[in-house]
Every structure is written in C-alpha cells, then in structure tokens.
PDB file of N, CA and C in Angstrom:
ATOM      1  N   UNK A   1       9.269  -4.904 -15.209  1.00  0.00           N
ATOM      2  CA  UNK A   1       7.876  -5.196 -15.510  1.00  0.00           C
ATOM      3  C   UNK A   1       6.941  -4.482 -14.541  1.00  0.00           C
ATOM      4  N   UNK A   2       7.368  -4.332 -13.158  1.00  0.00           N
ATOM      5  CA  UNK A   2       6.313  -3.370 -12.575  1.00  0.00           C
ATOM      6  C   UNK A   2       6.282  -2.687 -12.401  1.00  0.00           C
ATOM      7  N   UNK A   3       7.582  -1.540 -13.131  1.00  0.00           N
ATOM      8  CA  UNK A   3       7.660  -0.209 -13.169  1.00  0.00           C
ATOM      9  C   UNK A   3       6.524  -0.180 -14.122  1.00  0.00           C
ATOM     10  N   UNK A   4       6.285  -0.746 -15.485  1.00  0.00           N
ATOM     11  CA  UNK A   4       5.554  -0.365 -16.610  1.00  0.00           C
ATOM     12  C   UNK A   4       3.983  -1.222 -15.925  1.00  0.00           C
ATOM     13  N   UNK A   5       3.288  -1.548 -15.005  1.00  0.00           N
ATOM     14  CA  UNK A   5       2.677  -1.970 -14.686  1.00  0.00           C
ATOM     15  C   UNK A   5       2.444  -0.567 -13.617  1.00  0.00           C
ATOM     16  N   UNK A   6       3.035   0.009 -12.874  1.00  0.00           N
ATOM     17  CA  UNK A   6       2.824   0.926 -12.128  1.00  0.00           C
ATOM     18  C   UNK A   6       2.491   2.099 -12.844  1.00  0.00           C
ATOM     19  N   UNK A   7       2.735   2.222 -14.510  1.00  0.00           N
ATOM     20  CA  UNK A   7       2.602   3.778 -15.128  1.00  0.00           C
ATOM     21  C   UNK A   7       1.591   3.376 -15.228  1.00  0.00           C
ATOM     22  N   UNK A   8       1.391   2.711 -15.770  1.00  0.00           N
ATOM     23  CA  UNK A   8      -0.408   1.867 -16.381  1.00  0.00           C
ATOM     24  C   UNK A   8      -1.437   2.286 -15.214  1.00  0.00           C
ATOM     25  N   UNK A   9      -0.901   1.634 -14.458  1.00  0.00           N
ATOM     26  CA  UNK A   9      -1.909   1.834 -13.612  1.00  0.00           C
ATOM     27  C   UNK A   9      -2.220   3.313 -12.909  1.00  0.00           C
ATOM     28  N   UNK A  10      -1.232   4.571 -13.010  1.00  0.00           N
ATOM     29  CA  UNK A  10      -1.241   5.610 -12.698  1.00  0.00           C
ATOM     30  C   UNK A  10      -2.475   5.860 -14.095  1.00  0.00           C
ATOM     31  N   UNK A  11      -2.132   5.819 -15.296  1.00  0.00           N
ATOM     32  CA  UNK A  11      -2.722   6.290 -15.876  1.00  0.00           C
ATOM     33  C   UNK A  11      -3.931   6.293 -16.430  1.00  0.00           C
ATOM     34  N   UNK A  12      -4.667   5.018 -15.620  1.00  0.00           N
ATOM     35  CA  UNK A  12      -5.381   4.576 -15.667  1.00  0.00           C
ATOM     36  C   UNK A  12      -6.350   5.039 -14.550  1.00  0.00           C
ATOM     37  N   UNK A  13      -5.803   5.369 -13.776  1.00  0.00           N
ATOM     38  CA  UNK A  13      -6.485   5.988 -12.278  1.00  0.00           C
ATOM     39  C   UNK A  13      -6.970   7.458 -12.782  1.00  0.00           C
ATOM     40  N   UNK A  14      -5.846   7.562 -13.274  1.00  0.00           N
ATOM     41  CA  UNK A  14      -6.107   9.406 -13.839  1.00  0.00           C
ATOM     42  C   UNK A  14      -7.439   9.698 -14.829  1.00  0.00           C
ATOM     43  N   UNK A  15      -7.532   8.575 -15.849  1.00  0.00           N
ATOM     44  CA  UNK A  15      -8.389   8.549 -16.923  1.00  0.00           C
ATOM     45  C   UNK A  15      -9.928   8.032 -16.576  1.00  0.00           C
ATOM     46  N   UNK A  16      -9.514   7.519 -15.309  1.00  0.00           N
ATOM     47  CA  UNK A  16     -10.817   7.021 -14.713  1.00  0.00           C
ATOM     48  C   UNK A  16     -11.107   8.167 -13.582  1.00  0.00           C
ATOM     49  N   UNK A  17     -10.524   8.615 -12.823  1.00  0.00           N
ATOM     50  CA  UNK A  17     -11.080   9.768 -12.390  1.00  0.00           C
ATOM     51  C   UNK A  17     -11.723  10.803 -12.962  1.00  0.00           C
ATOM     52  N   UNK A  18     -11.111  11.314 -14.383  1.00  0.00           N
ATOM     53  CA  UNK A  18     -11.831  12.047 -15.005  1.00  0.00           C
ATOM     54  C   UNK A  18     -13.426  11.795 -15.685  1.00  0.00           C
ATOM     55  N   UNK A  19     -13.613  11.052 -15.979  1.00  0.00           N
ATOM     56  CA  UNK A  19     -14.869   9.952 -16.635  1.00  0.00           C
ATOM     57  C   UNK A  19     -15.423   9.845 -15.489  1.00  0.00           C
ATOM     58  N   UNK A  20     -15.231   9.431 -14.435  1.00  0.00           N
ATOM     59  CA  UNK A  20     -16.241   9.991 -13.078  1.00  0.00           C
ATOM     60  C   UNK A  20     -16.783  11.139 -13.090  1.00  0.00           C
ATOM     61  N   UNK A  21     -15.595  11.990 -13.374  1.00  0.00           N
ATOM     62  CA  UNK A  21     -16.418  13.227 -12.741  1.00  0.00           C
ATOM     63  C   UNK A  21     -17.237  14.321 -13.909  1.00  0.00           C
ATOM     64  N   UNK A  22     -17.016  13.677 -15.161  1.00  0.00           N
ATOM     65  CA  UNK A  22     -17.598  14.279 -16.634  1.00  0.00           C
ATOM     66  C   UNK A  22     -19.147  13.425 -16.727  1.00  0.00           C
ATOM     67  N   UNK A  23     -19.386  12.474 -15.722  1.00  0.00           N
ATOM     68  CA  UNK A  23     -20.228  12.168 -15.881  1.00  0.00           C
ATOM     69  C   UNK A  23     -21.987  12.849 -14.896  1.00  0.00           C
ATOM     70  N   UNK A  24     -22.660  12.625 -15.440  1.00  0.00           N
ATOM     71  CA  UNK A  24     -23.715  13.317 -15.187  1.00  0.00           C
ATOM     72  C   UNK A  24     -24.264  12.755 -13.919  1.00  0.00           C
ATOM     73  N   UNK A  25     -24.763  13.830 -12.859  1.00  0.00           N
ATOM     74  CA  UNK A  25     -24.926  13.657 -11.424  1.00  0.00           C
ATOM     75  C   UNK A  25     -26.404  13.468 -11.234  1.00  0.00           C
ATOM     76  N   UNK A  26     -26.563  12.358 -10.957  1.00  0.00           N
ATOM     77  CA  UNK A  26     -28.181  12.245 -10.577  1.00  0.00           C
ATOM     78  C   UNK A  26     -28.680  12.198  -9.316  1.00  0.00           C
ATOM     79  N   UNK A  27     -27.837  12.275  -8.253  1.00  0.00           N
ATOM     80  CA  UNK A  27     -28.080  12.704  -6.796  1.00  0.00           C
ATOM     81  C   UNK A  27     -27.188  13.454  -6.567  1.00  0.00           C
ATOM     82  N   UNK A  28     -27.182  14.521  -7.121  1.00  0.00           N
ATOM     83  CA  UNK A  28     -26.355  15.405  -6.345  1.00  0.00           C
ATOM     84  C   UNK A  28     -24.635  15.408  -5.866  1.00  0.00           C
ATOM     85  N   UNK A  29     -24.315  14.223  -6.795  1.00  0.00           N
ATOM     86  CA  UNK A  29     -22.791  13.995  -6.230  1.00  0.00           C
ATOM     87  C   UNK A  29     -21.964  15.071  -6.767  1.00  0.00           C
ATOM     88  N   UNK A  30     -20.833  15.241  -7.045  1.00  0.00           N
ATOM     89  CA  UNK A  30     -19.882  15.720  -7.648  1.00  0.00           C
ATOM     90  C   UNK A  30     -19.509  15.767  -8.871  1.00  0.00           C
ATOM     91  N   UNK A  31     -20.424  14.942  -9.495  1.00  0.00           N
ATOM     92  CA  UNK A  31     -20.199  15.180 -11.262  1.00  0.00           C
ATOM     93  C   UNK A  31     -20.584  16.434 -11.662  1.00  0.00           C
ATOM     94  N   UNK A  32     -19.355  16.963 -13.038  1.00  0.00           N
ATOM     95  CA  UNK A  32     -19.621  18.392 -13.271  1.00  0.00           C
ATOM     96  C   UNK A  32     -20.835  18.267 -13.857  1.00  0.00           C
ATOM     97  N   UNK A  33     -20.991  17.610 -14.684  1.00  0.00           N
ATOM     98  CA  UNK A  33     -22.093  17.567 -15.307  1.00  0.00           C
ATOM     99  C   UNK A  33     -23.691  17.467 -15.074  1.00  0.00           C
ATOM    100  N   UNK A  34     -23.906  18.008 -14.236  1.00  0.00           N
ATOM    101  CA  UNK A  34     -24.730  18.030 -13.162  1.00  0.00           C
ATOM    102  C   UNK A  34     -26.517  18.506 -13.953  1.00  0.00           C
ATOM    103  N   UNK A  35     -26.044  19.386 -14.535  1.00  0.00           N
ATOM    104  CA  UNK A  35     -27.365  19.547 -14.659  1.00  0.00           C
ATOM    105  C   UNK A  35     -28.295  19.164 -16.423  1.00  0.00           C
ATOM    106  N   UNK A  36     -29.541  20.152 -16.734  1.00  0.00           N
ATOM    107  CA  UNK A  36     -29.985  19.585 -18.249  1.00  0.00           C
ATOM    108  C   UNK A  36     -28.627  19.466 -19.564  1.00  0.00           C
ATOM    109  N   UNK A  37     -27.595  20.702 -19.433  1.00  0.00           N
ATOM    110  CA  UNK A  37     -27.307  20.773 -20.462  1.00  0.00           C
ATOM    111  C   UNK A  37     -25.441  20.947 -20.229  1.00  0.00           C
ATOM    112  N   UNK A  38     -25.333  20.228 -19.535  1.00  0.00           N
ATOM    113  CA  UNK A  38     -23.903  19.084 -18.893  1.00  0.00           C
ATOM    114  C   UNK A  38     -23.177  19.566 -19.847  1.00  0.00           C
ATOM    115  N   UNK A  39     -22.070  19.052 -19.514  1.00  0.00           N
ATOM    116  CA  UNK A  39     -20.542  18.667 -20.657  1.00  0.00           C
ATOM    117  C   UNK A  39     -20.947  18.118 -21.666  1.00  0.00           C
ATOM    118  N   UNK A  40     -21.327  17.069 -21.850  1.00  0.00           N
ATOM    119  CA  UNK A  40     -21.920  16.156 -22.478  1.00  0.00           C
ATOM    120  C   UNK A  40     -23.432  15.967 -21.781  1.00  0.00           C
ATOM    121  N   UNK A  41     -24.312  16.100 -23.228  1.00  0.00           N
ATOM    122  CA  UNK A  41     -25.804  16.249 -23.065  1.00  0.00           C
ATOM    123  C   UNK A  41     -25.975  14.939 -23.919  1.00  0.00           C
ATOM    124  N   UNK A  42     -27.037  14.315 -23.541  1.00  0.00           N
ATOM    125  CA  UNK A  42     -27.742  13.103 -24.370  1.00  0.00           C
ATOM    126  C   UNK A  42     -27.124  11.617 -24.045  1.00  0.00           C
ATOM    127  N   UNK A  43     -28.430  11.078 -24.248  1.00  0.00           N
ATOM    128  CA  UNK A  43     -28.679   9.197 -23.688  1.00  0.00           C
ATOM    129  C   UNK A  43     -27.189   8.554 -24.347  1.00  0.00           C
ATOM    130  N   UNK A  44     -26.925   8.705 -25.705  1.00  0.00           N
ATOM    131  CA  UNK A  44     -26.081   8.121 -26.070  1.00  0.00           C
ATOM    132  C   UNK A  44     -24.529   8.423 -25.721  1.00  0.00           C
ATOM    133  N   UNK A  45     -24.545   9.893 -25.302  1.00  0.00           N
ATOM    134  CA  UNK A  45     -23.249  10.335 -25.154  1.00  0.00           C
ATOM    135  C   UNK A  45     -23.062   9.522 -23.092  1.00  0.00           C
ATOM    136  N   UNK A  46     -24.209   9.353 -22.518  1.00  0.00           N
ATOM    137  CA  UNK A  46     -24.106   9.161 -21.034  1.00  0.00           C
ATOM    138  C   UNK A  46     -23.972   7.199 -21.303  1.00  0.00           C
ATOM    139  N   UNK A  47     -24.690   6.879 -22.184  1.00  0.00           N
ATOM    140  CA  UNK A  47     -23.670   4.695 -22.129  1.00  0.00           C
ATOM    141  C   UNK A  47     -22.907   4.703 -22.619  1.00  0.00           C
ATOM    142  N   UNK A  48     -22.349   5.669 -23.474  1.00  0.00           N
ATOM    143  CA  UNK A  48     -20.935   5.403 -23.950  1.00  0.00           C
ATOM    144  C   UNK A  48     -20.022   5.661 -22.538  1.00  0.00           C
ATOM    145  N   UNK A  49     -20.055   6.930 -21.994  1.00  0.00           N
ATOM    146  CA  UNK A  49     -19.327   7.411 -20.937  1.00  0.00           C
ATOM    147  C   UNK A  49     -19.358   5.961 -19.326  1.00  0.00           C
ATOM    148  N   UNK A  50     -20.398   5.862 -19.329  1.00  0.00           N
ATOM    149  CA  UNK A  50     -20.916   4.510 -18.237  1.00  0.00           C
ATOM    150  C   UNK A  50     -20.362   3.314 -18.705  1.00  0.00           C
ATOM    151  N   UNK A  51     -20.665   3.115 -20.217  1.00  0.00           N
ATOM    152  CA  UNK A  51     -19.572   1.715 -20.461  1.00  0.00           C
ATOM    153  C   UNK A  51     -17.700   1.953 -20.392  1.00  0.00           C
ATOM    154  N   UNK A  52     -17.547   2.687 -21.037  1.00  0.00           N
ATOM    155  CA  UNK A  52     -15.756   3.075 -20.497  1.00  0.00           C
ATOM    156  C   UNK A  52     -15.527   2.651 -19.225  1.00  0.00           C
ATOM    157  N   UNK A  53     -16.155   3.392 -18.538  1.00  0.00           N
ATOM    158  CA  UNK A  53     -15.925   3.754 -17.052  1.00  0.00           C
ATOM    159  C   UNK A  53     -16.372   2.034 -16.438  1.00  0.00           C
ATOM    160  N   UNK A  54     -16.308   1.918 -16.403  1.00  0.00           N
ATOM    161  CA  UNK A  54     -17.000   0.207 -16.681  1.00  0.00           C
ATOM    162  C   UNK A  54     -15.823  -0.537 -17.066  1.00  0.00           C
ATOM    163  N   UNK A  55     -15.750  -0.259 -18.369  1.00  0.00           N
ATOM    164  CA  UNK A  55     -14.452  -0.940 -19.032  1.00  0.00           C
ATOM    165  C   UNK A  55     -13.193  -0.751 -18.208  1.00  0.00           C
ATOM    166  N   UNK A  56     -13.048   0.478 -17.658  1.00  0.00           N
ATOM    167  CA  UNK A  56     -11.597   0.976 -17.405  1.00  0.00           C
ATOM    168  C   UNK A  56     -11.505   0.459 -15.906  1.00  0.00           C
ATOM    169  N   UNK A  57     -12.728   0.721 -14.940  1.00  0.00           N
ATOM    170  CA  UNK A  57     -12.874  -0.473 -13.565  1.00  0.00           C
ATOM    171  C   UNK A  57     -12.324  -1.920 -13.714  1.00  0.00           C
ATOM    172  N   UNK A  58     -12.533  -2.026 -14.994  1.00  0.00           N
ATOM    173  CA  UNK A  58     -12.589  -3.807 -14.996  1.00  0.00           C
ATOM    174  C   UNK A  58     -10.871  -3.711 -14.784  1.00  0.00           C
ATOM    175  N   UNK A  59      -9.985  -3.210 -16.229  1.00  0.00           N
ATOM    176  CA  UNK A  59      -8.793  -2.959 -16.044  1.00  0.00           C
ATOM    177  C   UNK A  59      -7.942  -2.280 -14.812  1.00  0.00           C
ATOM    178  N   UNK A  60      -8.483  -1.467 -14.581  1.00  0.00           N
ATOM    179  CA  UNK A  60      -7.746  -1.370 -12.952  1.00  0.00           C
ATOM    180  C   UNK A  60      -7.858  -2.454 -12.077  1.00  0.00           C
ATOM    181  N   UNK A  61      -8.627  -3.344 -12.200  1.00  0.00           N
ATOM    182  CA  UNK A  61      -8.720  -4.071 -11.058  1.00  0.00           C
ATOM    183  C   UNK A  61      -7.841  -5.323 -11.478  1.00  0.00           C
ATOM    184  N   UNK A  62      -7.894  -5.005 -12.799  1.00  0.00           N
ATOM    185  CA  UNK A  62      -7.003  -6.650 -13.212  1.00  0.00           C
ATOM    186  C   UNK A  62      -5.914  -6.782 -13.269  1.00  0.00           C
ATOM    187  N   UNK A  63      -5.241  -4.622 -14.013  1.00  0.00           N
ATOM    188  CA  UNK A  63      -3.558  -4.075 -13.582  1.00  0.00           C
ATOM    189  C   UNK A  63      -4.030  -4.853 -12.042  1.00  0.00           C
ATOM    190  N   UNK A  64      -3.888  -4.230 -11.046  1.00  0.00           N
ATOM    191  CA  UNK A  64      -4.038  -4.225  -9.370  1.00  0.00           C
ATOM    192  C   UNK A  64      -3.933  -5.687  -9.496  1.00  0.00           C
ATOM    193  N   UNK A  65      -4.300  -6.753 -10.141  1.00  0.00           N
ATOM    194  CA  UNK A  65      -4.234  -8.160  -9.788  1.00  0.00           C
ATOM    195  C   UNK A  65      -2.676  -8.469 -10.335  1.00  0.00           C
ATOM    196  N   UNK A  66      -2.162  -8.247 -11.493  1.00  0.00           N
ATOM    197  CA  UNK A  66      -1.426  -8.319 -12.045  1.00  0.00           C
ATOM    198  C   UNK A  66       0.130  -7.752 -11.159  1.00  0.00           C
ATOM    199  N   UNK A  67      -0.197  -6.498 -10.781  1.00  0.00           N
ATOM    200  CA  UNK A  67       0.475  -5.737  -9.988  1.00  0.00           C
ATOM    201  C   UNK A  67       0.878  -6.773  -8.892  1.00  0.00           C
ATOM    202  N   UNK A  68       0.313  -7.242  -8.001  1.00  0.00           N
ATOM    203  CA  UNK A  68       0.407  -7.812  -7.019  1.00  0.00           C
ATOM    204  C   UNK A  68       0.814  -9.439  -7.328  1.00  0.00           C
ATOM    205  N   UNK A  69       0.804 -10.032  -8.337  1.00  0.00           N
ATOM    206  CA  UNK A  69       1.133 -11.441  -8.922  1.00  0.00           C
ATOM    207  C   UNK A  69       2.945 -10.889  -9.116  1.00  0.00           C
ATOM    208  N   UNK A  70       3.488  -9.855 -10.066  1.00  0.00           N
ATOM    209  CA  UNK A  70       4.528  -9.479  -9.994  1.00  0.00           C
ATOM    210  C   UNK A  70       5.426  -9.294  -9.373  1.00  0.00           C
ATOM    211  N   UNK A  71       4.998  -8.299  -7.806  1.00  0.00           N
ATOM    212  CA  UNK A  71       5.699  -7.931  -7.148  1.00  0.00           C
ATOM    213  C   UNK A  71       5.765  -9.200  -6.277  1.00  0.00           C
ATOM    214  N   UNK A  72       4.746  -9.923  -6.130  1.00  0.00           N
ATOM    215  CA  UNK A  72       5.196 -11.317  -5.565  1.00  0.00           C
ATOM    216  C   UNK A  72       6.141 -12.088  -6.182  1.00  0.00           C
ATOM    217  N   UNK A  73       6.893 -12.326  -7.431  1.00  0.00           N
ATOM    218  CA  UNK A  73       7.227 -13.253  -8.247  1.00  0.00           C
ATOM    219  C   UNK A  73       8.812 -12.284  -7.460  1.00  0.00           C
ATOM    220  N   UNK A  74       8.748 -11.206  -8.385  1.00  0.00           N
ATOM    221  CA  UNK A  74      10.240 -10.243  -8.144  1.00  0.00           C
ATOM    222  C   UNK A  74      10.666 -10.373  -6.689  1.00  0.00           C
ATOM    223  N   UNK A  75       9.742 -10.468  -5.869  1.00  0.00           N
ATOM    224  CA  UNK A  75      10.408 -10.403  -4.207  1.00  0.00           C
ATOM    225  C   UNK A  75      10.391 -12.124  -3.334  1.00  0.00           C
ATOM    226  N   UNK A  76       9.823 -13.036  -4.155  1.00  0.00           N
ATOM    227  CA  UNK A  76      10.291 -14.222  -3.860  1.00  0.00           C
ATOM    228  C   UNK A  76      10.540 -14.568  -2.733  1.00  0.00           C
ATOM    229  N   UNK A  77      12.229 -14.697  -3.151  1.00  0.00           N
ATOM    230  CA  UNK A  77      13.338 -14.754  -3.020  1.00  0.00           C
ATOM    231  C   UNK A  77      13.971 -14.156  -1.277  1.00  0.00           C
ATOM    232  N   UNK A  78      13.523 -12.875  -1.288  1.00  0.00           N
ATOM    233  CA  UNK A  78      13.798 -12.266   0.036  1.00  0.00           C
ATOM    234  C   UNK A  78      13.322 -11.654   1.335  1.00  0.00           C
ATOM    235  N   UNK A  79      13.594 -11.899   1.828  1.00  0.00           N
ATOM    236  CA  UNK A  79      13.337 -12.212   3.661  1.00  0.00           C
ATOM    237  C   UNK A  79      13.953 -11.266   4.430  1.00  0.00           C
ATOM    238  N   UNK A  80      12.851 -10.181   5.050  1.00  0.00           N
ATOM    239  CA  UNK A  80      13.915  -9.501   6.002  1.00  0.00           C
ATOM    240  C   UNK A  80      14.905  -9.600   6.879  1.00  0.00           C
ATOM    241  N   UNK A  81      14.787 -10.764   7.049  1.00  0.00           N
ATOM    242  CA  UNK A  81      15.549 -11.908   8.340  1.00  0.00           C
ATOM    243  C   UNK A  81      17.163 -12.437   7.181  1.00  0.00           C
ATOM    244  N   UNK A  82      16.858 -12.596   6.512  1.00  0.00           N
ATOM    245  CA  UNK A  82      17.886 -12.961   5.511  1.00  0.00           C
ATOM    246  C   UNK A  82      18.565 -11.846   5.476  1.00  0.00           C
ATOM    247  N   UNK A  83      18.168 -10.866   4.735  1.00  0.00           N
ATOM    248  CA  UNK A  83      18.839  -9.274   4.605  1.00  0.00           C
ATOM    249  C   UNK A  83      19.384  -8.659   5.275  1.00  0.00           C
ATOM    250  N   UNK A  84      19.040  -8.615   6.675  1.00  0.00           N
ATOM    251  CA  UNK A  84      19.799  -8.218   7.735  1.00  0.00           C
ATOM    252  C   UNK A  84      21.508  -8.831   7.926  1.00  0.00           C
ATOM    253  N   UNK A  85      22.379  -8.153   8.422  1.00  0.00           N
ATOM    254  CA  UNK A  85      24.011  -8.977   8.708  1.00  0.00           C
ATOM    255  C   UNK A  85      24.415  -8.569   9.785  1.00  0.00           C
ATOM    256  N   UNK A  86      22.850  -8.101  10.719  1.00  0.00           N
ATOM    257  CA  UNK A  86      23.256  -7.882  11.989  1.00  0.00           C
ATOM    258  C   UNK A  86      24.038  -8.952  13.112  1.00  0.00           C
ATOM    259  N   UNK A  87      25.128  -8.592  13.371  1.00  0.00           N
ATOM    260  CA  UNK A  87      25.635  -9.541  14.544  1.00  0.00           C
ATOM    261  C   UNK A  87      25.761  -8.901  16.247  1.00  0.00           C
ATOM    262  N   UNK A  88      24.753 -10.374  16.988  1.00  0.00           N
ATOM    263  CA  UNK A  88      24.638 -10.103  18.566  1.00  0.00           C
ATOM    264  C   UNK A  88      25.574  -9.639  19.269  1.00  0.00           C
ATOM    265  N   UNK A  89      25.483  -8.253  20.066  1.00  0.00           N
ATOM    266  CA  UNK A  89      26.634  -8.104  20.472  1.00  0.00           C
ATOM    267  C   UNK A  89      26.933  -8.909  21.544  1.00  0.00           C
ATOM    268  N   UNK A  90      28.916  -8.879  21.686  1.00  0.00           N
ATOM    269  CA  UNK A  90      29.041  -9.628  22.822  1.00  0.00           C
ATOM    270  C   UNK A  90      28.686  -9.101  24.279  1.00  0.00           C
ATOM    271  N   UNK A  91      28.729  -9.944  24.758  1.00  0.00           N
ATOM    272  CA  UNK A  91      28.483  -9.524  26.182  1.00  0.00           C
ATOM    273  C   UNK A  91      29.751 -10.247  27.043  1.00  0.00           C
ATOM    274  N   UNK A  92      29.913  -9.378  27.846  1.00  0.00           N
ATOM    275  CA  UNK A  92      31.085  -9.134  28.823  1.00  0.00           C
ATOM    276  C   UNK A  92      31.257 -10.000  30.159  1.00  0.00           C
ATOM    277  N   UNK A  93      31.320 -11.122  30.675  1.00  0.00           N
ATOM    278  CA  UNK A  93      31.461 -11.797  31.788  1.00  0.00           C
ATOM    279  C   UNK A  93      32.936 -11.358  32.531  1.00  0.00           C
ATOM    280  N   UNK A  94      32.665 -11.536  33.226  1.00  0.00           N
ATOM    281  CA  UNK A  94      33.543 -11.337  34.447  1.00  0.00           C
ATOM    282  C   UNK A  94      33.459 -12.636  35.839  1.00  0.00           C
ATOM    283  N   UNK A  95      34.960 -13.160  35.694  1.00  0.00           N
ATOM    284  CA  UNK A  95      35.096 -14.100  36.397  1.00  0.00           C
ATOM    285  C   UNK A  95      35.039 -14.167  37.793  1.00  0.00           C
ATOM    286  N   UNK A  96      35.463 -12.524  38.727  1.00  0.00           N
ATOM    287  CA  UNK A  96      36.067 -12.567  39.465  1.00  0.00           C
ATOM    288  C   UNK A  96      34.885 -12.170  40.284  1.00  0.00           C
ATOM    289  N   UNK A  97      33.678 -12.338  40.434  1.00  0.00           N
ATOM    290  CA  UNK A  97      32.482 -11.604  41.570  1.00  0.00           C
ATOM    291  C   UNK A  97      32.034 -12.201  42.345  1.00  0.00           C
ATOM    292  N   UNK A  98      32.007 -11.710  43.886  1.00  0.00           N
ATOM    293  CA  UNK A  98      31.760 -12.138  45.045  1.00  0.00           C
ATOM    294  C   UNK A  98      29.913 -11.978  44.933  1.00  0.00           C
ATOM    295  N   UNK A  99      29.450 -13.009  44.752  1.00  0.00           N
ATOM    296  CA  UNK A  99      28.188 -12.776  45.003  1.00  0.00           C
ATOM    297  C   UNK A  99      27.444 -13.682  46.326  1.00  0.00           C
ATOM    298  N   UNK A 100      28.595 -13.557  47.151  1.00  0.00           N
ATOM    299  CA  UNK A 100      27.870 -14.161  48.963  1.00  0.00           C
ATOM    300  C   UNK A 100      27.285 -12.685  49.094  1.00  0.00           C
ATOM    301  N   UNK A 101      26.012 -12.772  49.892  1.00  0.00           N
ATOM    302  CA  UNK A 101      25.616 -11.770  50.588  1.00  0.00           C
ATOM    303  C   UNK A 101      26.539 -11.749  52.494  1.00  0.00           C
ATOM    304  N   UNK A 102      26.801 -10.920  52.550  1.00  0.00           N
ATOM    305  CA  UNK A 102      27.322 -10.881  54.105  1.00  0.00           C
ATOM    306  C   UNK A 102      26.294 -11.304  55.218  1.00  0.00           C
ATOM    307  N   UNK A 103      25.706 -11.817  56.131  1.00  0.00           N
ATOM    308  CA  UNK A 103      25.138 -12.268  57.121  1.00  0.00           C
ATOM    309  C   UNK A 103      25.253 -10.934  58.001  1.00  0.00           C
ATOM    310  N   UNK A 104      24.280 -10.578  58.812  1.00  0.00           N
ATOM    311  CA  UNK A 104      24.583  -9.439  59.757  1.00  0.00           C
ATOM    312  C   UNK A 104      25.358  -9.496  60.827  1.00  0.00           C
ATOM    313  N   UNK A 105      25.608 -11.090  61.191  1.00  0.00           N
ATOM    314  CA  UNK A 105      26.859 -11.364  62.270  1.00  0.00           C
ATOM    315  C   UNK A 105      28.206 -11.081  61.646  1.00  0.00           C
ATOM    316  N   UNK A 106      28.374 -11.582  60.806  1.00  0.00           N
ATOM    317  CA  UNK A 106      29.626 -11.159  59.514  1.00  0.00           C
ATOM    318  C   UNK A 106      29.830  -9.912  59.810  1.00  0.00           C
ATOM    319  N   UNK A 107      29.126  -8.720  59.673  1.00  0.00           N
ATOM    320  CA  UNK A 107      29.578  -7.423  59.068  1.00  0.00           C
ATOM    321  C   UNK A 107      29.743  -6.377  60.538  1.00  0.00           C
ATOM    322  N   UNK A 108      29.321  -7.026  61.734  1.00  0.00           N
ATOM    323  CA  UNK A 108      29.053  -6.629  62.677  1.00  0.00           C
ATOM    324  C   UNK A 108      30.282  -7.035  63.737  1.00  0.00           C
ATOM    325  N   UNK A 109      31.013  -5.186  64.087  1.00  0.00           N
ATOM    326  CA  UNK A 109      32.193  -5.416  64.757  1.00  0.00           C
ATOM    327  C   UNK A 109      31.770  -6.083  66.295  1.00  0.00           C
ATOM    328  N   UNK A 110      32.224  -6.500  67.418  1.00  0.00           N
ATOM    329  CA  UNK A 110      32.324  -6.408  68.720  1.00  0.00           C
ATOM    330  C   UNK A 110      32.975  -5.399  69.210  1.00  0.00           C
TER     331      UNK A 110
END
C-alpha cells in the first residue's frame, strides 16, 4: 500500500510542478509564462490553471497525510532495540592480581 501511495505521490509532485511553472508570473517569479501572450493567454485559461493547482495542493497534502498514517500502521510492530541480536561482549577477570601498592620502606634495600 505505500509503494502505490509513494507513485502517487511522485506523480503528483511532478504534475504539480509543472502547473506552477505554466502558470503566469506576476512578480517576476519563474513562471514561463511570464509575459502578455504566455503559454496560455486569457482570464479563463489562468482559474482553471489556479484551481487545479489548488486542487492538486489539497491532494498532496492529504497523499503526505495518508503516507505517514501507513507507514505508521506497517512499522508498528518494530523497534530498533528489538531488531538488534547484538550480544555484550564478555569481559575477562582475572583472579590472580596483586593490587597492594608497595610502601617505600618495602621496596627499599639496606
């Protein structure tokens, strides 16, 4: 389910990028359509293009909600702490260590 939730939403990004940028630039942004006689010229051809683009925001944002309800449901279940089968290594004691410090009378011949 969120593989086909992930094409969607690719393709949806794609179709909405384009409709951005076919749309007509009234400060100077990056729309090709920039000037009197654009890609598309005229009032009716620019709310059709503004409502899509509109429409298709709404749906990306609701895939993106959807998206994220999913991948929560599918991953539940697991815990990095779970997943791991790392085991502590041992560590090595040793019975036999002199840990007196010598006294300086101790170490000191006559």
């Amino acid at each position: 389910m969120s593989t086909v939730l992930l094409i969607i939403q690719l393709i949806i990004s794609l179709i909405l990028t384009g409709l951005i940028l076919i749309q007509r630039s009234e400060g100077g942004a990056l729309g090709i359509g920039g000037g009197g006689g654009g890609l598309m010229s005229g009032r009716s051809a620019t709310n059709s293009i503004s409502r899509l683009t509109w429409i298709l925001g709404t749906v990306f944002i609701i895939n993106c909600l959807a998206l994220s309800i999913v991948f929560n449901m599918e991953n539940q279940n697991t815990s990095l702490i779970d997943d791991t089968n790392a085991v502590a290594p041992l560590t090595e004691t040793v019975d036999s260590v002199d840990t007196t410090i010598p006294l300086d009378d101790e170490t000191s011949n006559p």
